[in-house]
C-alpha atoms as a PDB file:
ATOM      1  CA  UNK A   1      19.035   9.632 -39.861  1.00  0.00           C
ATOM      2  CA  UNK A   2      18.363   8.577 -43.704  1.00  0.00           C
ATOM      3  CA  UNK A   3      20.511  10.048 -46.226  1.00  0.00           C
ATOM      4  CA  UNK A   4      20.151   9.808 -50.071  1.00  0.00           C
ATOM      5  CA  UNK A   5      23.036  10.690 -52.379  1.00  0.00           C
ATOM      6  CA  UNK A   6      22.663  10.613 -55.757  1.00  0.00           C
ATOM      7  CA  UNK A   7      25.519  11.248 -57.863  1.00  0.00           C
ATOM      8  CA  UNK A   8      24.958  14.113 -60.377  1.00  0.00           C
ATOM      9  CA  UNK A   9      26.573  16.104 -63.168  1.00  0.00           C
ATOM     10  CA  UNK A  10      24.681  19.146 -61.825  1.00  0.00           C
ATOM     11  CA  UNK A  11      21.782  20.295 -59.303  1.00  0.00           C
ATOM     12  CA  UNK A  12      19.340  22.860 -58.552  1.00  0.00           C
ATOM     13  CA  UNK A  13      16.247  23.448 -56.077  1.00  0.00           C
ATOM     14  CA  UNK A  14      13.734  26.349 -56.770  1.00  0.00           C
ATOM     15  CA  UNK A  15      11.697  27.507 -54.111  1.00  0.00           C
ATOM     16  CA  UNK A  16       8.909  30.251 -55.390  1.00  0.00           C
ATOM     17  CA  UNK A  17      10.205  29.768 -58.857  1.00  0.00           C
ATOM     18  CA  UNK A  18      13.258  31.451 -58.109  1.00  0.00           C
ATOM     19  CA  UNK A  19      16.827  28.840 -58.326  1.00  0.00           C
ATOM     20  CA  UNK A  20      17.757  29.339 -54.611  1.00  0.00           C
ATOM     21  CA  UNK A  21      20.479  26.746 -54.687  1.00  0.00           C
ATOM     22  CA  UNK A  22      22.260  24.932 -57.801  1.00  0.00           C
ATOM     23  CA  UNK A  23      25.719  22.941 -57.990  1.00  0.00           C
ATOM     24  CA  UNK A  24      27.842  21.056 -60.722  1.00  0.00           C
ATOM     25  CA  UNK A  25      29.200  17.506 -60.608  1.00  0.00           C
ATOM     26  CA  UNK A  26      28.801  16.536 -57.046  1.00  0.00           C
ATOM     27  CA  UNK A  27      25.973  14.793 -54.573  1.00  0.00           C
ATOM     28  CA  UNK A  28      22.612  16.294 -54.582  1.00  0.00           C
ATOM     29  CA  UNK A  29      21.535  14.884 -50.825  1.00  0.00           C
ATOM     30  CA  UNK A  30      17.811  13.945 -49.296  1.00  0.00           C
ATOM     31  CA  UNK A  31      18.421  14.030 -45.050  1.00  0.00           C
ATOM     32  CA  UNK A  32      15.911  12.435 -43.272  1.00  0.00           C
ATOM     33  CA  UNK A  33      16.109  13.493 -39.499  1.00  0.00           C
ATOM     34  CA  UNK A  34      14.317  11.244 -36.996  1.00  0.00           C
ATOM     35  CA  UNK A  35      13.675  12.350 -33.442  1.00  0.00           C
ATOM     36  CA  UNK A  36      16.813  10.525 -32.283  1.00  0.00           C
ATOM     37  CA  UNK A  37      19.253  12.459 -34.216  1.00  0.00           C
ATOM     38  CA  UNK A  38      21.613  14.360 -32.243  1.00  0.00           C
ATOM     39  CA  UNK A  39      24.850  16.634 -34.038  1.00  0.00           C
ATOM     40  CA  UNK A  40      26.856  13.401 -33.319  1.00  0.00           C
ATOM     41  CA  UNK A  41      25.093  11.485 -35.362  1.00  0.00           C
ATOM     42  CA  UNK A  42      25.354  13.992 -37.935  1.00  0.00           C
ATOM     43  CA  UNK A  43      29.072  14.411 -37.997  1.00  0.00           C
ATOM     44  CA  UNK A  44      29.657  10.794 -38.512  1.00  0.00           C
ATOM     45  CA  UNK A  45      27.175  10.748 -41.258  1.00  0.00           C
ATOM     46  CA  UNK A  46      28.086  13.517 -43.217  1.00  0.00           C
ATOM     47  CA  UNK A  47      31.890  12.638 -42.299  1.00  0.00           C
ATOM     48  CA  UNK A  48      31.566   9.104 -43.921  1.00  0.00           C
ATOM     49  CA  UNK A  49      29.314  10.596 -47.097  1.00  0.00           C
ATOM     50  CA  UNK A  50      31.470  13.466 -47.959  1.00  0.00           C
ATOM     51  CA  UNK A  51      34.402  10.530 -47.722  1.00  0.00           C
ATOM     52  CA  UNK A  52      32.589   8.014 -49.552  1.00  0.00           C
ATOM     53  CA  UNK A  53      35.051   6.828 -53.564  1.00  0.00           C
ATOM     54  CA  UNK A  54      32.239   7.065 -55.977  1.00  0.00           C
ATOM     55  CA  UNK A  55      33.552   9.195 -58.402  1.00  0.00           C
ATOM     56  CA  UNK A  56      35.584   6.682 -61.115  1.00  0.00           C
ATOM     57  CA  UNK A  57      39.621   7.487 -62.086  1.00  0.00           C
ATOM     58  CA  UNK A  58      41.659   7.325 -65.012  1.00  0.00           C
ATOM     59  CA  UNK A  59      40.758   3.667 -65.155  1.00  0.00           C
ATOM     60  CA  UNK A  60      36.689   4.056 -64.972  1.00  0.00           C
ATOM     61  CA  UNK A  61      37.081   2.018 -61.256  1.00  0.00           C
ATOM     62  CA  UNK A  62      34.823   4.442 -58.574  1.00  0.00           C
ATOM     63  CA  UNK A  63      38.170   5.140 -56.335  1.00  0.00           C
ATOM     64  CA  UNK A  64      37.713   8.823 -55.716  1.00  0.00           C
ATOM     65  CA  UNK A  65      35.944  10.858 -53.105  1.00  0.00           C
ATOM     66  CA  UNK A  66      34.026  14.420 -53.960  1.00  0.00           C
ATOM     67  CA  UNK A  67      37.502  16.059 -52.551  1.00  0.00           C
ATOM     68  CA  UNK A  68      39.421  14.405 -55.283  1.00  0.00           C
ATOM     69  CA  UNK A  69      36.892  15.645 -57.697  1.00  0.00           C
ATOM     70  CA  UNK A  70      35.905  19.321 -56.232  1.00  0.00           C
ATOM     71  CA  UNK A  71      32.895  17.866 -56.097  1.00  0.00           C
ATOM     72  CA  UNK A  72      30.044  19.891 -54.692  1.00  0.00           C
ATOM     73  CA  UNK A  73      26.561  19.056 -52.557  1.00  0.00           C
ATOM     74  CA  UNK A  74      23.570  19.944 -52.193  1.00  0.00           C
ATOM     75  CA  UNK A  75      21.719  19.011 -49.090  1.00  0.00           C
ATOM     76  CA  UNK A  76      17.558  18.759 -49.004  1.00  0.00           C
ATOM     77  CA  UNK A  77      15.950  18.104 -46.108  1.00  0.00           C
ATOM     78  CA  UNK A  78      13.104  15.451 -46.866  1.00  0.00           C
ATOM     79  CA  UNK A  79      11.144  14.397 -43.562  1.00  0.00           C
ATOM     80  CA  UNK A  80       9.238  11.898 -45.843  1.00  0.00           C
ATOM     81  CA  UNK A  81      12.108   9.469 -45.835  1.00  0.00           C
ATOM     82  CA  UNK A  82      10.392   8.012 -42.362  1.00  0.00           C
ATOM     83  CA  UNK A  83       7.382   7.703 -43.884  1.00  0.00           C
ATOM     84  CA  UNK A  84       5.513   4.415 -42.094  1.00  0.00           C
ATOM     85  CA  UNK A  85       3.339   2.728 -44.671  1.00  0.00           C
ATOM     86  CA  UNK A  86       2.935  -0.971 -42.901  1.00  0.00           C
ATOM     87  CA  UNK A  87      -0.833   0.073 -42.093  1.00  0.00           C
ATOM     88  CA  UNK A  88      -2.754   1.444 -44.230  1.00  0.00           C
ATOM     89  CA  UNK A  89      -2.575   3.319 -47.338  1.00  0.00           C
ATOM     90  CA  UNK A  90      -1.617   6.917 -45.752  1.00  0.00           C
ATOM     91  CA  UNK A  91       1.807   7.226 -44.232  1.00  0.00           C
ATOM     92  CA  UNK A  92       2.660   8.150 -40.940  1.00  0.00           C
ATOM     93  CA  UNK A  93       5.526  10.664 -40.260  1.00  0.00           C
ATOM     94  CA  UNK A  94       5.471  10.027 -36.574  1.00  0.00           C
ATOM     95  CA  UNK A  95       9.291   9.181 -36.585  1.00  0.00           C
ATOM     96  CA  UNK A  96      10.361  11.679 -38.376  1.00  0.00           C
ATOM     97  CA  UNK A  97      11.990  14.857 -36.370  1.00  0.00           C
ATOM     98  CA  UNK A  98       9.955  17.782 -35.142  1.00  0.00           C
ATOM     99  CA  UNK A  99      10.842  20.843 -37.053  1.00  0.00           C
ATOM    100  CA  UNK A 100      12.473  22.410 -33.661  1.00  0.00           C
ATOM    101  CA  UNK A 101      14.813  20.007 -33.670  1.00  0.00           C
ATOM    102  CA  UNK A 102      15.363  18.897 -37.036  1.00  0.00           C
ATOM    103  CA  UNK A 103      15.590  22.374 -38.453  1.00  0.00           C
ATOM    104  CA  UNK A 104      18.796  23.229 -36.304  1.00  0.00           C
ATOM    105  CA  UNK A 105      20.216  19.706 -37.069  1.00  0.00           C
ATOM    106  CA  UNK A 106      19.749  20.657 -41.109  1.00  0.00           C
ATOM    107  CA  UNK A 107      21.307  24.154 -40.618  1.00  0.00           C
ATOM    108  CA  UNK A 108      24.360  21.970 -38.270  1.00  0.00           C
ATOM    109  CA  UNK A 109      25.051  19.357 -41.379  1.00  0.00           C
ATOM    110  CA  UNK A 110      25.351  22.222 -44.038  1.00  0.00           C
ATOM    111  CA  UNK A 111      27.941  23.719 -41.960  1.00  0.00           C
ATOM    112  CA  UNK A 112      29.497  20.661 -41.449  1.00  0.00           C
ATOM    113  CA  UNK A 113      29.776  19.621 -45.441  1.00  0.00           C
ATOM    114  CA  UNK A 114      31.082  23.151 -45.900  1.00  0.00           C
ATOM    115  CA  UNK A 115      34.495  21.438 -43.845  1.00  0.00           C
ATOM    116  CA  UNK A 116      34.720  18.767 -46.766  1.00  0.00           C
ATOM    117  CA  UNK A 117      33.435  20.796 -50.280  1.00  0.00           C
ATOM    118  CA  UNK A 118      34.009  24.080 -51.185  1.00  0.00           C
ATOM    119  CA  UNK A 119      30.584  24.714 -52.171  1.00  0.00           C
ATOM    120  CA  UNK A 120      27.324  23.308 -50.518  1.00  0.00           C
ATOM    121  CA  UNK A 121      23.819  24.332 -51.678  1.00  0.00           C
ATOM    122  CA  UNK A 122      20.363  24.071 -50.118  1.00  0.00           C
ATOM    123  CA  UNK A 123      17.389  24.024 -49.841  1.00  0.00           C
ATOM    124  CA  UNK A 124      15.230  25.534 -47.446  1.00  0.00           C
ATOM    125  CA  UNK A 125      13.662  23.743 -44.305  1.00  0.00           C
ATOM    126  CA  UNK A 126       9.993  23.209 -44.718  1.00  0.00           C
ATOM    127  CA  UNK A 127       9.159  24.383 -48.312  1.00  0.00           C
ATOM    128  CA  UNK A 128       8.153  23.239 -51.606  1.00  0.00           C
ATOM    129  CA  UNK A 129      10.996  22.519 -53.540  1.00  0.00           C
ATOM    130  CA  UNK A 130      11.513  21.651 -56.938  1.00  0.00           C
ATOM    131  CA  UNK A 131      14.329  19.417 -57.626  1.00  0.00           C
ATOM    132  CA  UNK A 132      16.073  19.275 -60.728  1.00  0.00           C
ATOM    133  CA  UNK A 133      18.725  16.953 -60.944  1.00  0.00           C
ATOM    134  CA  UNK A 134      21.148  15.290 -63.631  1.00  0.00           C
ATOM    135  CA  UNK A 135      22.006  11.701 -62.324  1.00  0.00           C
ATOM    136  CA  UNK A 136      25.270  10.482 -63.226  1.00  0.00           C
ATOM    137  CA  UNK A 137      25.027   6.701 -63.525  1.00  0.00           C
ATOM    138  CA  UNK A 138      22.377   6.470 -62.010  1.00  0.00           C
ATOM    139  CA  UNK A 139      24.518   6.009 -59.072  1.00  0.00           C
ATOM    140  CA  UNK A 140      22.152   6.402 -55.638  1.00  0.00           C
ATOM    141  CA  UNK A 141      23.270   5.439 -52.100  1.00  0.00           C
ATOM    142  CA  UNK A 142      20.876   4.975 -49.077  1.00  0.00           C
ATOM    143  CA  UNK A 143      22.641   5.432 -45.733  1.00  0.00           C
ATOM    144  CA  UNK A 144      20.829   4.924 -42.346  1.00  0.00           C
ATOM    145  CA  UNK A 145      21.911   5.662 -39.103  1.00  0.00           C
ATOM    146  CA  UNK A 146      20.612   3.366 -37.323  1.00  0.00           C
ATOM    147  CA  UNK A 147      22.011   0.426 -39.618  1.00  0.00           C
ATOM    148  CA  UNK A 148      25.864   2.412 -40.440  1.00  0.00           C
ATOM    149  CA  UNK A 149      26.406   3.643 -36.497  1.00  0.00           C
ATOM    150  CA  UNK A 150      25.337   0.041 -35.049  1.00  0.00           C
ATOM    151  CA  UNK A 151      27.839  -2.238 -33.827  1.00  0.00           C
ATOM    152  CA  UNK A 152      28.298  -5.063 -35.851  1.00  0.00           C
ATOM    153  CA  UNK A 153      27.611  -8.746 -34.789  1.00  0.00           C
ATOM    154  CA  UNK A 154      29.537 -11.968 -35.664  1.00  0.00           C
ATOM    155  CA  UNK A 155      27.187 -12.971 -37.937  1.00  0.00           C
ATOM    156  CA  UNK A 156      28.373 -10.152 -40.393  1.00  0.00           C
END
């Protein structure tokens, strides 16, 4: 799984030129779901993210969480983050999830942000979205599953 959080000062995704989702100060959210995923995978990610201190305090130091902010989220599913470009000049999505399994595993991490933030927006599986976002910083984390849920070495 590939996540994308960008830190914003406000959201929104239309779908058919109609706003289907919009939030405030918060984490608008690209998931990338790769055939691998499973719910567990998920509910560490989304656990750790929703956790993460990249809001700043009193003192401008990034020391709070979306929690201590009311922070909101809104989560996008974006298959294109396993895009393959080593050959050739058109990418490959073979990694990326099947919709029959990655749709369900979408629909299971909005539920699961919903335990952390009050309000969580989306988008919807499979359409054209437009994005609109306010970055606040810019401030943009890249998680990966495969790098965050690995066991660590010595050499680290």
């Amino acid at each position: 799984m590939k996540i994308v959080i960008q830190r914003v000062i406000r959201a929104s995704v239309t779908i058919d030129g109609k706003v289907e989702g919009e939030i405030g100060k918060g984490f608008m959210v690209l998931v990338g779901i790769a055939q691998t995923d499973t719910q567990e995978i998920a509910d560490k990610m989304i656990s750790k993210m929703c956790k993460l201190r990249i809001f700043e305090d009193e003192q401008g130091k990034t020391n709070l969480s979306l929690a201590d902010v009311g922070g909101e989220v809104m989560l996008i599913s974006q298959f294109t983050l396993y895009a393959n470009t080593r050959r050739g000049n058109r990418p490959s999505f073979i990694e990326a999830g099947a919709p029959d399994m990655a749709e369900p595993l979408y629909e299971h991490m909005i539920e699961e942000c919903g335990k952390y933030v009050d309000h969580v927006a989306r988008g919807r599986f499979g359409a054209d979205m437009k994005i609109d976002l306010l970055n606040d910083g810019p401030f943009t984390i890249m998680m990966d599953s495969d790098e965050m849920l690995m066991p660590r070495s010595n050499n680290h």
